[in-house]
C-alpha atoms as a PDB file:
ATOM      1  CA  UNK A   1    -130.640  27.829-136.057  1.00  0.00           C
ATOM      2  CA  UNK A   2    -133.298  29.844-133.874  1.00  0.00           C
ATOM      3  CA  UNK A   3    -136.956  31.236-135.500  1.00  0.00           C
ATOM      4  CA  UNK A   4    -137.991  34.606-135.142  1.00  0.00           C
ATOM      5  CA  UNK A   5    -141.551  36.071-135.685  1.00  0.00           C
ATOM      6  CA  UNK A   6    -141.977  39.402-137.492  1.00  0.00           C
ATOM      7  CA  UNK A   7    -145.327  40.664-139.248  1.00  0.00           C
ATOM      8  CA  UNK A   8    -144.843  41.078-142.744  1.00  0.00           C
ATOM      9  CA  UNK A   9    -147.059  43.533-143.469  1.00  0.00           C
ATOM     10  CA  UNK A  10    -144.797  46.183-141.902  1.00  0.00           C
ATOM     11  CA  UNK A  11    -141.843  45.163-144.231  1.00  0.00           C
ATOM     12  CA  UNK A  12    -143.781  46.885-146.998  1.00  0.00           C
ATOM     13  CA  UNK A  13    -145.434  50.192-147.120  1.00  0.00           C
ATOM     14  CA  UNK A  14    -148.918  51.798-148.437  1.00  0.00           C
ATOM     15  CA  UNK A  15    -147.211  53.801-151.516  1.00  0.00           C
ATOM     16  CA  UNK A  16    -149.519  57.309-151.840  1.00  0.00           C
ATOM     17  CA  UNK A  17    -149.858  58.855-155.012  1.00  0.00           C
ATOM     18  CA  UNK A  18    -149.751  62.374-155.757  1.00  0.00           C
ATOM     19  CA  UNK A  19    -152.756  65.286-154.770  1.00  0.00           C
ATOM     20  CA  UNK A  20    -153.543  62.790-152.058  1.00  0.00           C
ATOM     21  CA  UNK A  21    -154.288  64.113-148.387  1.00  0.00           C
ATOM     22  CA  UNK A  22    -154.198  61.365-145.456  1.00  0.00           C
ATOM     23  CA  UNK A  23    -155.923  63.298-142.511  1.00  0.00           C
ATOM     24  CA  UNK A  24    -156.739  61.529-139.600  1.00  0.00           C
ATOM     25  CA  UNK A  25    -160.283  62.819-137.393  1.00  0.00           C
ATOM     26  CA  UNK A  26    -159.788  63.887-133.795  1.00  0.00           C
ATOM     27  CA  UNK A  27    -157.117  62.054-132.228  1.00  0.00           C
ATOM     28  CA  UNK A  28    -158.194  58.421-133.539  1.00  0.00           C
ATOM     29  CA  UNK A  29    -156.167  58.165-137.073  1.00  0.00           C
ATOM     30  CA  UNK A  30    -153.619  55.563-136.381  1.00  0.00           C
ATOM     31  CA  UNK A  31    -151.739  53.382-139.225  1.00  0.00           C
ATOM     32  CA  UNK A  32    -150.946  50.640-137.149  1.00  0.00           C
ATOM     33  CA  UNK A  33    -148.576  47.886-138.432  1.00  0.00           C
ATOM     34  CA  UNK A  34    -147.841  49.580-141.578  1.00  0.00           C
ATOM     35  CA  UNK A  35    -145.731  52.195-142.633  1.00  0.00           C
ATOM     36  CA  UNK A  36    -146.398  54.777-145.655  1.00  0.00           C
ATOM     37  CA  UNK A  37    -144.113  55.740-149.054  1.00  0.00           C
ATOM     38  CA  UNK A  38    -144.201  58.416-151.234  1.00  0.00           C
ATOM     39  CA  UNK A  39    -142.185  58.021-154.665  1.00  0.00           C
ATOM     40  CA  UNK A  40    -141.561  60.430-157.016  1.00  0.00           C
ATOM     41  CA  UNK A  41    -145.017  61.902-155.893  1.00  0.00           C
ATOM     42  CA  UNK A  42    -145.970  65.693-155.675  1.00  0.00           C
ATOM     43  CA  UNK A  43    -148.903  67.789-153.416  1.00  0.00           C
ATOM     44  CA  UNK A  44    -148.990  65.138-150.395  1.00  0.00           C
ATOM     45  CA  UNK A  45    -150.593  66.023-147.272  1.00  0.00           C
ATOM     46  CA  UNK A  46    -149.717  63.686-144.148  1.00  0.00           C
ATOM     47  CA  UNK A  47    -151.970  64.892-141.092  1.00  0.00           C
ATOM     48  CA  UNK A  48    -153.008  64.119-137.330  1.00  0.00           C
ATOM     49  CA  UNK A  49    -151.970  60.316-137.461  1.00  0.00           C
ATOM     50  CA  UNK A  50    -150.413  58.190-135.995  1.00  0.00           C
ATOM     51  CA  UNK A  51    -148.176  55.231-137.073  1.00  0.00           C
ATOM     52  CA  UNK A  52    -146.079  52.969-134.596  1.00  0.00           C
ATOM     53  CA  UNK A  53    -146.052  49.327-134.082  1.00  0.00           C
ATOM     54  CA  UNK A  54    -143.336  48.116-137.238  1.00  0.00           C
ATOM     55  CA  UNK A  55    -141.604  45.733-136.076  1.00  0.00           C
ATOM     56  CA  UNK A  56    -140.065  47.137-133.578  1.00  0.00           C
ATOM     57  CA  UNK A  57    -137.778  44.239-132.580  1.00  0.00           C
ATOM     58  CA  UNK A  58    -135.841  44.565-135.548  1.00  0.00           C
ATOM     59  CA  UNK A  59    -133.792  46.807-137.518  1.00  0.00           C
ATOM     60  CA  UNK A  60    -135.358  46.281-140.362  1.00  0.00           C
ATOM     61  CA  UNK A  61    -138.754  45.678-139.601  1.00  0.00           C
ATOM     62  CA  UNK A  62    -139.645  48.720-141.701  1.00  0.00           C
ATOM     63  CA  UNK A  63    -140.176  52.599-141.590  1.00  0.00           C
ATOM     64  CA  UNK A  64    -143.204  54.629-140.961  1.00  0.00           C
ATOM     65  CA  UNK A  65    -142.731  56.927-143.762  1.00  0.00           C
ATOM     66  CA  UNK A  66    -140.121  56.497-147.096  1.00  0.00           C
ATOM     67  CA  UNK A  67    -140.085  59.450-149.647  1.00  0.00           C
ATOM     68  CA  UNK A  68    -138.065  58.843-152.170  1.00  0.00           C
ATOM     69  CA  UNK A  69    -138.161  61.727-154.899  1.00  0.00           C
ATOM     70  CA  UNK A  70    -141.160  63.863-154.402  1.00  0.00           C
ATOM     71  CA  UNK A  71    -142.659  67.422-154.066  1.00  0.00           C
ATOM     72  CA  UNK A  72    -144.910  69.571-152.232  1.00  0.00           C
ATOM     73  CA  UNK A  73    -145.228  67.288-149.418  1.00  0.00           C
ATOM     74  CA  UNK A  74    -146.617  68.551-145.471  1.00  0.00           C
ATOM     75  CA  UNK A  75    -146.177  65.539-142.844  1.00  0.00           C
ATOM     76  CA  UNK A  76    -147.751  67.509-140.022  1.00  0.00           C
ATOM     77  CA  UNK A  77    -149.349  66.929-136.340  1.00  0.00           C
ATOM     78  CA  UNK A  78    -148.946  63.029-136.922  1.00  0.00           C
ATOM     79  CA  UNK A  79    -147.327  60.629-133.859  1.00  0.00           C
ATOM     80  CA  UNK A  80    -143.966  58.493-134.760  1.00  0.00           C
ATOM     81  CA  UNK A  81    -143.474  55.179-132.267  1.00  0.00           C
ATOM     82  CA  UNK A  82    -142.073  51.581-131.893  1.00  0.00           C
ATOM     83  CA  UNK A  83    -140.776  51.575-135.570  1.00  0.00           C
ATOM     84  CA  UNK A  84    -138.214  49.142-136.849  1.00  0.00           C
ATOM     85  CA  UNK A  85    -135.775  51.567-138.400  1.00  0.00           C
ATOM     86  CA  UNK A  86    -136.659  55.182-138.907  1.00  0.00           C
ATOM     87  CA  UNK A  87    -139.676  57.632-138.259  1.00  0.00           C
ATOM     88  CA  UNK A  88    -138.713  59.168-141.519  1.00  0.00           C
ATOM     89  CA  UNK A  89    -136.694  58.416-144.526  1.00  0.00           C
ATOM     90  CA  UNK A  90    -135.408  60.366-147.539  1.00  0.00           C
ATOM     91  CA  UNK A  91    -134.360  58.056-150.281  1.00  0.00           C
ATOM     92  CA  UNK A  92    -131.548  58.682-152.682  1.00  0.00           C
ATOM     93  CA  UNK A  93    -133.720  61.085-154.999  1.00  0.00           C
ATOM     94  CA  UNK A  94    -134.538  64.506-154.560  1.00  0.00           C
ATOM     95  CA  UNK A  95    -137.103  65.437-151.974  1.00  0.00           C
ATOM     96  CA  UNK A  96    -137.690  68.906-152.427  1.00  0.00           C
ATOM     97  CA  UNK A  97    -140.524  71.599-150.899  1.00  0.00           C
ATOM     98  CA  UNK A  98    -140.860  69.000-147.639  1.00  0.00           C
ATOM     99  CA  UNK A  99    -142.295  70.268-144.481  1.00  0.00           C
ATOM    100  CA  UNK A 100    -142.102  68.441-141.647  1.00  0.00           C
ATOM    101  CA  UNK A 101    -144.344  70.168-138.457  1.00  0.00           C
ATOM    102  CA  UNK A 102    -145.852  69.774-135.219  1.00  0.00           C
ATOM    103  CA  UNK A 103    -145.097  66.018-135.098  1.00  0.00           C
ATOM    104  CA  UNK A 104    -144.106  63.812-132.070  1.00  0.00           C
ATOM    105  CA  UNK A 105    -140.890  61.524-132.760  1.00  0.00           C
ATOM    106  CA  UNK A 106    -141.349  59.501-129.666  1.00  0.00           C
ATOM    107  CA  UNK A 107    -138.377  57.126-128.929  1.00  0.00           C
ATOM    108  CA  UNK A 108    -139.311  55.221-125.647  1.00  0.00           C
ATOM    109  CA  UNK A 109    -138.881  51.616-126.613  1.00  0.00           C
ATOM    110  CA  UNK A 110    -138.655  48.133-125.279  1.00  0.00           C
ATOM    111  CA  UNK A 111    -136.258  46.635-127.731  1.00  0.00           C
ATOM    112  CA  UNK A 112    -133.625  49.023-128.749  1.00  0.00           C
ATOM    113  CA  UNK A 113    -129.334  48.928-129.961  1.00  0.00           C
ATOM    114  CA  UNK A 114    -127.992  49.595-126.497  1.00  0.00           C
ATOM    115  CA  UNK A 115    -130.460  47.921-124.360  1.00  0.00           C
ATOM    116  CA  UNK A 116    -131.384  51.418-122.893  1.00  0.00           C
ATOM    117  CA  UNK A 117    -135.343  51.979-124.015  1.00  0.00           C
ATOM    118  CA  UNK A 118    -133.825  55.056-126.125  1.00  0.00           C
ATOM    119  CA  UNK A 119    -134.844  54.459-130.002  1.00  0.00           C
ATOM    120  CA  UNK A 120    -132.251  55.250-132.520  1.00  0.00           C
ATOM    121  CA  UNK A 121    -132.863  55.347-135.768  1.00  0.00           C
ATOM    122  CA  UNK A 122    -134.716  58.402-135.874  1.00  0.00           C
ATOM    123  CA  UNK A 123    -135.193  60.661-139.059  1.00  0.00           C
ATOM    124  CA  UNK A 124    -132.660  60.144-141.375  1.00  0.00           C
ATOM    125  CA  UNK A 125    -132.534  62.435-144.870  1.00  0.00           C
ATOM    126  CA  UNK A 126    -130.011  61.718-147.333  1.00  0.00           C
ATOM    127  CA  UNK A 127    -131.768  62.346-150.991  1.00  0.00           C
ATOM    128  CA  UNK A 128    -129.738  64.504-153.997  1.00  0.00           C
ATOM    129  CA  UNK A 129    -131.082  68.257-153.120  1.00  0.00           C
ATOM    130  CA  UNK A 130    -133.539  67.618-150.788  1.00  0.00           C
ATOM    131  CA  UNK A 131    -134.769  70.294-149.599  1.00  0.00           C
ATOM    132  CA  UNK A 132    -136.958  70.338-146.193  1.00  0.00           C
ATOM    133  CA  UNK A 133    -138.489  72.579-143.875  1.00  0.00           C
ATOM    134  CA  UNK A 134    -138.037  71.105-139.795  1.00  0.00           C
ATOM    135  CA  UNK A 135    -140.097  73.218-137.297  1.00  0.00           C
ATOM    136  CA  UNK A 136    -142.160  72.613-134.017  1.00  0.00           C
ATOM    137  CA  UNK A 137    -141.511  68.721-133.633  1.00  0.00           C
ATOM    138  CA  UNK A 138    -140.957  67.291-130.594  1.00  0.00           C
ATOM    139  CA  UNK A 139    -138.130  64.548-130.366  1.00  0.00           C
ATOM    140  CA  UNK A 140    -137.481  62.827-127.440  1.00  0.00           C
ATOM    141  CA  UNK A 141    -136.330  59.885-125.650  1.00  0.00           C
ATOM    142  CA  UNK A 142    -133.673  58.495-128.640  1.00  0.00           C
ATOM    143  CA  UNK A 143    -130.384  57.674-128.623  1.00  0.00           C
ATOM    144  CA  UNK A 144    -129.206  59.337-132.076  1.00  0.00           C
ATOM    145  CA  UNK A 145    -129.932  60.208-135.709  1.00  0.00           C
ATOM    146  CA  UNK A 146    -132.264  62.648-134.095  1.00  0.00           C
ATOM    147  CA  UNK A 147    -132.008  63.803-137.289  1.00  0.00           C
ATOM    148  CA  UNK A 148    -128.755  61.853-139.243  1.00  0.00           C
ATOM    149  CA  UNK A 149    -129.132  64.842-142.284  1.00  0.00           C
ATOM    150  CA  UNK A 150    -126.630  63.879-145.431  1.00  0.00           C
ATOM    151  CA  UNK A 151    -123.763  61.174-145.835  1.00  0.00           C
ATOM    152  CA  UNK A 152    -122.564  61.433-149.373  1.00  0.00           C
ATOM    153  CA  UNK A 153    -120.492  64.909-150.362  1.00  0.00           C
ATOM    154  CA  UNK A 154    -122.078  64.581-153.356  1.00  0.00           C
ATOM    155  CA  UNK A 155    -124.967  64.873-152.714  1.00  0.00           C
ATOM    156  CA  UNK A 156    -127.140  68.540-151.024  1.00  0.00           C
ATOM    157  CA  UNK A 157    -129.245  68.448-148.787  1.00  0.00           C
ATOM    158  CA  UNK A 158    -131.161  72.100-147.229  1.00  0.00           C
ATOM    159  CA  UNK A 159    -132.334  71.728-144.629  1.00  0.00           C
ATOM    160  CA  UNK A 160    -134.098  74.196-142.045  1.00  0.00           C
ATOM    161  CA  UNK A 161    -134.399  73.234-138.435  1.00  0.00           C
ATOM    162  CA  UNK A 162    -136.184  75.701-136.349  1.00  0.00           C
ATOM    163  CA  UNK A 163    -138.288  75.889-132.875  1.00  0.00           C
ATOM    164  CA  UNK A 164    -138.222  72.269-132.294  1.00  0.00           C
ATOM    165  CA  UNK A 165    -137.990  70.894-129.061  1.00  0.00           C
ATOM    166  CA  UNK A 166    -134.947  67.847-128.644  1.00  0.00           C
ATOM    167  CA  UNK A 167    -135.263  66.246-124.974  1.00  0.00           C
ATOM    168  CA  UNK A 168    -134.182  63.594-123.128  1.00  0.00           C
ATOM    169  CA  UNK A 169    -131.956  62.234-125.566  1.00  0.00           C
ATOM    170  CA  UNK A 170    -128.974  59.937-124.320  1.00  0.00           C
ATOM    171  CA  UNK A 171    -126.706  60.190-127.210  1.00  0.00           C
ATOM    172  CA  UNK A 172    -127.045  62.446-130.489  1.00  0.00           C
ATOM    173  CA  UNK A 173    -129.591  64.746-131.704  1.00  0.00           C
ATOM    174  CA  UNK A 174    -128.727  66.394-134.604  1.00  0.00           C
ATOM    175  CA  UNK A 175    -125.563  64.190-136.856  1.00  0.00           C
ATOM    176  CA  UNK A 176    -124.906  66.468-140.453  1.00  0.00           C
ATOM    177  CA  UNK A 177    -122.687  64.531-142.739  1.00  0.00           C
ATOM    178  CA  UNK A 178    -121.304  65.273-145.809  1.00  0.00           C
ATOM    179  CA  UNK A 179    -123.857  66.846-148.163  1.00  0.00           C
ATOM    180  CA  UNK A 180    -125.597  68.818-145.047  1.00  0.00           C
ATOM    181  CA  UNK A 181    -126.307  72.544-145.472  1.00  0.00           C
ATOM    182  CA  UNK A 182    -128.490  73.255-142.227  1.00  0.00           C
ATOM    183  CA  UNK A 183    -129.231  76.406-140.517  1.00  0.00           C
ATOM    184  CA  UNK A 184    -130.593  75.509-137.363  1.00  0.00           C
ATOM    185  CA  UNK A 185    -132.104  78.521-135.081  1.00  0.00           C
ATOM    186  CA  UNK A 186    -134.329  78.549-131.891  1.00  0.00           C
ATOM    187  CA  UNK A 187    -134.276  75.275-131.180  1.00  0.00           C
ATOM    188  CA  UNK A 188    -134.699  74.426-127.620  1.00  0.00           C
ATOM    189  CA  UNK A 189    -132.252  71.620-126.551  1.00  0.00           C
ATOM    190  CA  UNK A 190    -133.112  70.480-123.003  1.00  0.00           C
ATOM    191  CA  UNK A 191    -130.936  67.278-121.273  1.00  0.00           C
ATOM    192  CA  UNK A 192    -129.611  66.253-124.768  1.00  0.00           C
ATOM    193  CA  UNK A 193    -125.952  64.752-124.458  1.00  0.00           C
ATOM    194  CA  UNK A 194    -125.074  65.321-127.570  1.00  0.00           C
ATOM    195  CA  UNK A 195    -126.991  67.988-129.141  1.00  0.00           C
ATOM    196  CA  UNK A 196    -124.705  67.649-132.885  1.00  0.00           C
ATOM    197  CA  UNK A 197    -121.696  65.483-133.852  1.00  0.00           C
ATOM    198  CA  UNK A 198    -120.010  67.940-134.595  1.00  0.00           C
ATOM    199  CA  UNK A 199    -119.111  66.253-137.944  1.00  0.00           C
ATOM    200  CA  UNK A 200    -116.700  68.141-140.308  1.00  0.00           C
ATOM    201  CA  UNK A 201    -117.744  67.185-143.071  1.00  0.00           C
ATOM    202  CA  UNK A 202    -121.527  68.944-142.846  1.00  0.00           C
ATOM    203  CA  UNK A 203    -122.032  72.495-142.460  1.00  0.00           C
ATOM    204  CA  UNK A 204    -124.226  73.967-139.694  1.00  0.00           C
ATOM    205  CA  UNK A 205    -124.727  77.451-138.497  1.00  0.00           C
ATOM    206  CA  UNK A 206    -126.860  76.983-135.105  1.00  0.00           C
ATOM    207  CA  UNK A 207    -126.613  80.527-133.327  1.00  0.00           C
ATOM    208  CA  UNK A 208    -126.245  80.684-129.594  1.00  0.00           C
ATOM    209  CA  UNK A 209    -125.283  84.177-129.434  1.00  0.00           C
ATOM    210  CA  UNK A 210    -126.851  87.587-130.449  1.00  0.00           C
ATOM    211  CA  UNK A 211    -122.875  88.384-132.189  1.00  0.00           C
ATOM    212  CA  UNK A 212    -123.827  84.955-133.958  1.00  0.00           C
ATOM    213  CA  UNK A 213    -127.446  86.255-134.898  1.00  0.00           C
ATOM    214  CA  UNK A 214    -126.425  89.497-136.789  1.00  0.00           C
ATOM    215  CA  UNK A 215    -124.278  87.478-139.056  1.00  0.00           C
ATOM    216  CA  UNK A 216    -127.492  86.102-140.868  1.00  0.00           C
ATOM    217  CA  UNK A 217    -128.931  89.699-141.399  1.00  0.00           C
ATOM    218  CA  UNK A 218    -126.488  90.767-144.566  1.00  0.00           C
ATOM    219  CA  UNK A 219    -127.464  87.319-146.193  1.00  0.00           C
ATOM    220  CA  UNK A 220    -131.057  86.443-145.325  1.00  0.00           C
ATOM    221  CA  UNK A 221    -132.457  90.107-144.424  1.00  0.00           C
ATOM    222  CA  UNK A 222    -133.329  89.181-140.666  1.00  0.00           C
ATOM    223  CA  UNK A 223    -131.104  88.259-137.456  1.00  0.00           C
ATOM    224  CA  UNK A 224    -131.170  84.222-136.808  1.00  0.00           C
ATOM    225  CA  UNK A 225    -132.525  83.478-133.353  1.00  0.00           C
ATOM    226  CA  UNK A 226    -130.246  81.538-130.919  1.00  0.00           C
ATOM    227  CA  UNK A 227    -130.575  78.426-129.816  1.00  0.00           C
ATOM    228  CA  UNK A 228    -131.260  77.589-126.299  1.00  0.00           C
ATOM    229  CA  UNK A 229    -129.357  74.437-124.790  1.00  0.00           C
ATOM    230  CA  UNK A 230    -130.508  73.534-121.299  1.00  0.00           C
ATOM    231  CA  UNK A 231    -128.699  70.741-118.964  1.00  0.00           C
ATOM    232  CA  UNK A 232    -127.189  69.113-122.609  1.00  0.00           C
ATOM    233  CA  UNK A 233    -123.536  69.222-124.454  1.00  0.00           C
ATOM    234  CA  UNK A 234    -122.583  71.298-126.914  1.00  0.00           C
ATOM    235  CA  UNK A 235    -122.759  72.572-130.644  1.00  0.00           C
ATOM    236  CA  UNK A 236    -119.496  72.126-131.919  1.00  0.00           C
ATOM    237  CA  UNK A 237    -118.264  72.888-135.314  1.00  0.00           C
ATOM    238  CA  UNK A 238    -121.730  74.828-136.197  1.00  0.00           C
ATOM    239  CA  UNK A 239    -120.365  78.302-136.709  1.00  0.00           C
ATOM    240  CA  UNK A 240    -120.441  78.150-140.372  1.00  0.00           C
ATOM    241  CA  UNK A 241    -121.892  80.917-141.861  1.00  0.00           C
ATOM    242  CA  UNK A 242    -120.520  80.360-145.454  1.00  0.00           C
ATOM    243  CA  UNK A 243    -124.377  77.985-145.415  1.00  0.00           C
ATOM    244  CA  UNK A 244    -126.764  80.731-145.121  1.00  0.00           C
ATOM    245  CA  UNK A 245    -127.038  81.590-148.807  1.00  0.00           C
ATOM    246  CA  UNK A 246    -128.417  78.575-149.376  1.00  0.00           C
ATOM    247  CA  UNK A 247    -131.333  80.038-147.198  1.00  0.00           C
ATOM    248  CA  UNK A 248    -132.329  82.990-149.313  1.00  0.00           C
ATOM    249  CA  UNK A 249    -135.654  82.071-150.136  1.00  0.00           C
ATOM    250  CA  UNK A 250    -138.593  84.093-149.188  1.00  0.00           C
ATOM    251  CA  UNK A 251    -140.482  81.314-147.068  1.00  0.00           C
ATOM    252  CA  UNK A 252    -136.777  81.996-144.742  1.00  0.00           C
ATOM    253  CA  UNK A 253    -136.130  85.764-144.793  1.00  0.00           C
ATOM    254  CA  UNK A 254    -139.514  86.158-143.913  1.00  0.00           C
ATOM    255  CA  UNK A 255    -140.312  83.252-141.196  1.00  0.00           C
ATOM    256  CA  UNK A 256    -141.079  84.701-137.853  1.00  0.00           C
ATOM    257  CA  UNK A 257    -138.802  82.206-135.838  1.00  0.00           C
ATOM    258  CA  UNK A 258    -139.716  82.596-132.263  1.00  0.00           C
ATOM    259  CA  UNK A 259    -137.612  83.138-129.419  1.00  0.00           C
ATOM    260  CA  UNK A 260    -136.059  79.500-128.074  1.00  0.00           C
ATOM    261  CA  UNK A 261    -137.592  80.146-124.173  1.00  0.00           C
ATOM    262  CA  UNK A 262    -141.060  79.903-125.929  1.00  0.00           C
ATOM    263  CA  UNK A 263    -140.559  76.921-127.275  1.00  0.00           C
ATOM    264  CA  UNK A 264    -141.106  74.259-125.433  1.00  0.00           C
ATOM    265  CA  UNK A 265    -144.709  75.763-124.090  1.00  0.00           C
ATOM    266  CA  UNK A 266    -145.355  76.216-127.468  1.00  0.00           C
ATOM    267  CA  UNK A 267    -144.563  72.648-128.657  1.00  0.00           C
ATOM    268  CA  UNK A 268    -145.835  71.081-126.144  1.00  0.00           C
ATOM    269  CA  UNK A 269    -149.504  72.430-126.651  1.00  0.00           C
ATOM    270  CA  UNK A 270    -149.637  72.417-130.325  1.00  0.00           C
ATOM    271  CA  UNK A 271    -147.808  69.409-131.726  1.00  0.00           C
ATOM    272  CA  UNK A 272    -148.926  66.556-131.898  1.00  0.00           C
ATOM    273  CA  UNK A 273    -152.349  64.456-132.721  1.00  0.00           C
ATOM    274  CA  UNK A 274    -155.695  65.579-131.874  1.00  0.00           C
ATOM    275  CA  UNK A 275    -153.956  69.548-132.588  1.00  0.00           C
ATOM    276  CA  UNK A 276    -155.390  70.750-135.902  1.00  0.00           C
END
């Protein structure tokens, strides 16, 4: 039988409580080793830090950040490498009122499933009712679950995915399951192969027309913005607009979602540590 070394440390996390803020100073904050949970927490404030070095050998060498059940929670401007298994996890219970902002998910790796450098197990949120906010991150170099959003029908998860910027990704981006209701608008998609499964059993409206856009104005007061999708695949099955009223709430009818070509400028120079 052959040994392996691992550091235990990253097999567990550093559990935060609730009314806690974790903001890192300049562009030195780094959890190294280590990963973070949240459970059944409220008022949480991740900021300008980065975490990386889990394991990153092995599958389950552990994940930068767990929330399982929770509320109120910002991860924001923080930088996700060389993890075991995922940059972010949802547990089974609810996560609701999550925003997750201006954060790099980078996936260039030495050890990865196909041997490629492309990480896969990126963000993966499965929780009953989780509701999350996805906006201005910057995900690049993976291979999939870039996000994996639902699995079990019944289960619901809302989920809004807007102005991101998905690059350089060699197999999947965005993988909705059963449970997913996602509207996902002015994303900018740039040499993605896969930008969504295409599963049936999610549902996805993701825009890439203005015909496509007006649909959203009888149910959430404002046109959706298109998506942009630049040397990549397709968005298959992601014309449902039966999910949009799920996406009635004010902080959506009133978000100023910016035009897709502005994007990746925009990411670029505001995500990201050091940024706040």
């Amino acid at each position: 039988m052959g040994t392996f070394t691992y550091k235990k440390a990253a097999t567990t996390a550093i559990r935060l409580g609730s009314n806690k803020t974790l903001r890192g100073k300049g562009s030195a904050g780094w959890i190294k080793g280590k990963g973070l949970s949240i459970v059944g927490a409220t008022n949480i404030i991740i900021q300008n830090i980065r975490i990386s070095d889990l394991n990153q050998k092995y599958v389950w060498g552990g994940d930068a950040l767990t929330i399982w059940g929770g509320s109120r929670i910002w991860i924001d401007h923080n930088y996700f490498k060389d993890v075991g298994r995922q940059f972010i996890v949802t547990g089974f219970d609810p996560s609701t009122q999550v925003t997750i902002s201006n954060n790099y998910f980078d996936g260039r790796a030495t050890y990865t499933p196909f041997c490629d450098g492309y990480h896969y197990w990126g963000t993966m949120i499965t929780g009953k009712a989780d509701t999350v906010t996805f906006a201005y991150n910057y995900v690049y170099h993976a291979s999939g679950r870039a996000p994996k959003i639902g699995g079990d029908a019944s289960s619901t998860q809302i989920i809004h995915m807007y102005n991101n910027y998905f690059h350089d990704i060699s197999g999947h981006a965005l993988d909705a399951a059963g449970g997913a209701r996602i509207l996902f608008e002015g994303n900018y998609i740039e040499s993605v192969k896969t930008p969504s499964t295409g599963n049936p059993d999610g549902a996805v409206f993701a825009p890439t027309s203005s015909s496509m856009n007006t649909q959203c104005a009888s149910v959430i007061s404002r046109n959706c913005v298109s998506n942009t999708l630049v040397s990549s695949g397709s968005l298959p099955n992601a014309a449902n607009s039966g999910v949009l009223a799920n996406f009635k709430k004010s902080f959506v009818t009133s978000n100023k979602v910016m035009d897709a070509s502005a994007v990746k400028a925009h990411v670029l120079a505001n995500a990201g540590l050091g940024k706040i």
